[in-house]
Every structure is written in structure tokens, then in C-alpha cells.
Protein backbone atom coordinates (compact mmCIF):
# COMPACT_ATOMS: atom_id res chain seq x y z
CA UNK A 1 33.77 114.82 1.59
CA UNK A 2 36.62 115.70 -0.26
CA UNK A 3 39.51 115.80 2.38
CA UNK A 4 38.16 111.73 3.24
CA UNK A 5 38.60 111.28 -0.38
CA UNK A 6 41.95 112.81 -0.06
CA UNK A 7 42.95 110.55 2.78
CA UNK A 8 41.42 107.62 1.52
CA UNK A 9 44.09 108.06 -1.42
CA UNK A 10 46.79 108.74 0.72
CA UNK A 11 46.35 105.99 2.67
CA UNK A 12 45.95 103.50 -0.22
CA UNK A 13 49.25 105.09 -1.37
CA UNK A 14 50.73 104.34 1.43
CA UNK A 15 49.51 100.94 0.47
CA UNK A 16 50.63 100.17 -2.87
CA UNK A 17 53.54 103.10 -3.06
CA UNK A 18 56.18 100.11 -2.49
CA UNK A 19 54.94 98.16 -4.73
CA UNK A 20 54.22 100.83 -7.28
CA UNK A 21 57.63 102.04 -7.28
CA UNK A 22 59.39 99.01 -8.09
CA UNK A 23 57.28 99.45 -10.99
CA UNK A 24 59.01 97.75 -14.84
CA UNK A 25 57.98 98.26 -18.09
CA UNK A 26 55.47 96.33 -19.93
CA UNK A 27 55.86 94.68 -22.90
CA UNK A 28 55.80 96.92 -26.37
CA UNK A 29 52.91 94.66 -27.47
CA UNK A 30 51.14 94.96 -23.88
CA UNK A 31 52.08 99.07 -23.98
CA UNK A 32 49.98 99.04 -27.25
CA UNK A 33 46.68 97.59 -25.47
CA UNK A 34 47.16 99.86 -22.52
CA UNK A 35 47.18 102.61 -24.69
CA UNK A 36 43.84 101.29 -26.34
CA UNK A 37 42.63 100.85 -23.46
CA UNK A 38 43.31 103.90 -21.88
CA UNK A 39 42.26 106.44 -24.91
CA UNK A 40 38.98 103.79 -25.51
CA UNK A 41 38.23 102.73 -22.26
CA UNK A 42 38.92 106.00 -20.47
CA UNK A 43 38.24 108.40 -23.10
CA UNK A 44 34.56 106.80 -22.54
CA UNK A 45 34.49 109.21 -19.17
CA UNK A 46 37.34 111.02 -19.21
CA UNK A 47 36.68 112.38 -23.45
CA UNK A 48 38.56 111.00 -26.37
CA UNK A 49 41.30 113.34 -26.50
CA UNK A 50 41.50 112.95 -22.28
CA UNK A 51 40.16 116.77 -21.81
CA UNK A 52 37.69 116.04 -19.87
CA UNK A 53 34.08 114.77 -19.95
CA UNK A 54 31.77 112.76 -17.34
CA UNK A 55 35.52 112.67 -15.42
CA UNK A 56 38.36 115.27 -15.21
CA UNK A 57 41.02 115.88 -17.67
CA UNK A 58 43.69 113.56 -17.61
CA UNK A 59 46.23 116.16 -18.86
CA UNK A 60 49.76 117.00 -17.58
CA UNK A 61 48.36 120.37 -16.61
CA UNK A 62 45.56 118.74 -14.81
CA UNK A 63 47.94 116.15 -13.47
CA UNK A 64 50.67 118.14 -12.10
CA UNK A 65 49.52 118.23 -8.73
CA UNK A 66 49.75 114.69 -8.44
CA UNK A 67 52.52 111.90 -8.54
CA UNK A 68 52.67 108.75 -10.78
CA UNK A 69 52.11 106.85 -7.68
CA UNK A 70 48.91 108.84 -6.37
CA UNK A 71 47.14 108.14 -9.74
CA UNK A 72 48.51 104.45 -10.17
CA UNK A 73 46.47 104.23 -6.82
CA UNK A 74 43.54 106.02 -8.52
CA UNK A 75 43.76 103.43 -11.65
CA UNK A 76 43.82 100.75 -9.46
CA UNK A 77 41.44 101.49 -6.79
CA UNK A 78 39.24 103.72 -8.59
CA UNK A 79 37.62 106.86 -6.39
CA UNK A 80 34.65 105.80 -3.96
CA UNK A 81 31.70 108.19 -4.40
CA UNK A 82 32.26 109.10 -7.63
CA UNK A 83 31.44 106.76 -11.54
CA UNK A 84 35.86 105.75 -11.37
CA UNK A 85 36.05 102.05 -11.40
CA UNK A 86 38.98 100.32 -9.94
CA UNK A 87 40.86 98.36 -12.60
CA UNK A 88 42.96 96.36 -10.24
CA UNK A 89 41.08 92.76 -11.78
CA UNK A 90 42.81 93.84 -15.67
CA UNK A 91 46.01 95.56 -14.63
CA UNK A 92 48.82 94.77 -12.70
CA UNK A 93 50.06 97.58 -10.35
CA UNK A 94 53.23 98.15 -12.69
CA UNK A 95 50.47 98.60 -15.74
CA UNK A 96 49.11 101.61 -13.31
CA UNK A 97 51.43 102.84 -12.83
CA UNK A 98 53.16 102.83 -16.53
CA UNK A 99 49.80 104.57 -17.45
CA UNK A 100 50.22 107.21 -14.75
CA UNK A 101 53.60 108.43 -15.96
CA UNK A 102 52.33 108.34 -19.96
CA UNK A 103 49.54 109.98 -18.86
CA UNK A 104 51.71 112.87 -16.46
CA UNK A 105 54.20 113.01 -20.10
CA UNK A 106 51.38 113.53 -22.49
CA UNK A 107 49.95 111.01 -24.96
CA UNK A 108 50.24 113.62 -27.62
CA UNK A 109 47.39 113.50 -30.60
């Protein structure tokens, strides 16, 4: 189960990894709600402080393994199988992956 989870993310890497990038920075006001939204929203599964909970940790340790472009993927097609939505219909692909390298940098507390 795991290696067709692994290949279903490859392949929707392959994909989006063009698009993702070409990826530009959003707006200081829209960084703020994507930071809301990612230590709210997430946090729900993933724990407050992102260390884990109903989902894995999404700390640089945990992260290492992966690039910015594998998780923007993960943001924005979510994980079939498992409780990760995608959140392709309230983020653009350069919002994923703007998340996915704050996320592989550390939000600090």
C-alpha cells in the first residue's frame, strides 16, 4: 500500500513539479492567512505546534526526506487512503508550495 502511495506522489509530481517550481511569493498580507491557516487548519491533524497528532509531524526533521515540491503535491492533492484533504479548491499551487518550503525552514514558536 505504501509504495502505490509513493508512486501516486511521484507521479502527481511529475504533474505539478513545472508548475510548482515556477513558484512566486505571495503577498505579505496573503503569507499571514497561510500561516493561520496552516498552524489552525493543520495543527487540527497535524497538532498545534506541527509535532504530530491524528497526522505526522510537519517538522524539518520529519520533512527532510522530502522536497518542497513532493509536499506542495501533498498540500494540494492531499494523500488517498489516509484523513489528508487536498486543498487545491483554497490554494493556488505557488501557495503550496510557499507553505512547503516554510514548513521544510521551520515556523519557529
Amino acid at each position: 500500500m505504501a509504495s502505490i502511495r509513493l508512486i501516486l506522489l511521484s507521479f502527481l509530481v511529475l504533474l505539478t513539479g513545472p508548475t510548482l517550481a515556477s513558484a512566486g511569493e505571495p503577498t505579505p498580507a496573503r503569507q499571514a492567512e497561510l500561516l493561520y491557516l496552516l498552524r489552525h487548519d493543520c495543527g487540527s491533524c497535524h497538532g498545534m505546534r506541527l509535532a504530530g497528532g491524528l497526522g505526522p509531524a510537519l517538522t524539518p526533521e520529519q520533512l527532510r526526506p522530502y522536497t518542497s515540491e513532493q509536499l506542495g503535491a501533498t498540500i494540494m492533492h492531499g494523500r488517498p487512503g489516509t484523513p489528508m484533504p487536498p486543498w487545491r479548491h483554497f490554494l493556488t499551487q505557488d501557495e503550496a508550495l510557499w507553505l512547503a518550503r516554510r514548513l521544510k525552514q521551520g515556523l519557529g514558536r
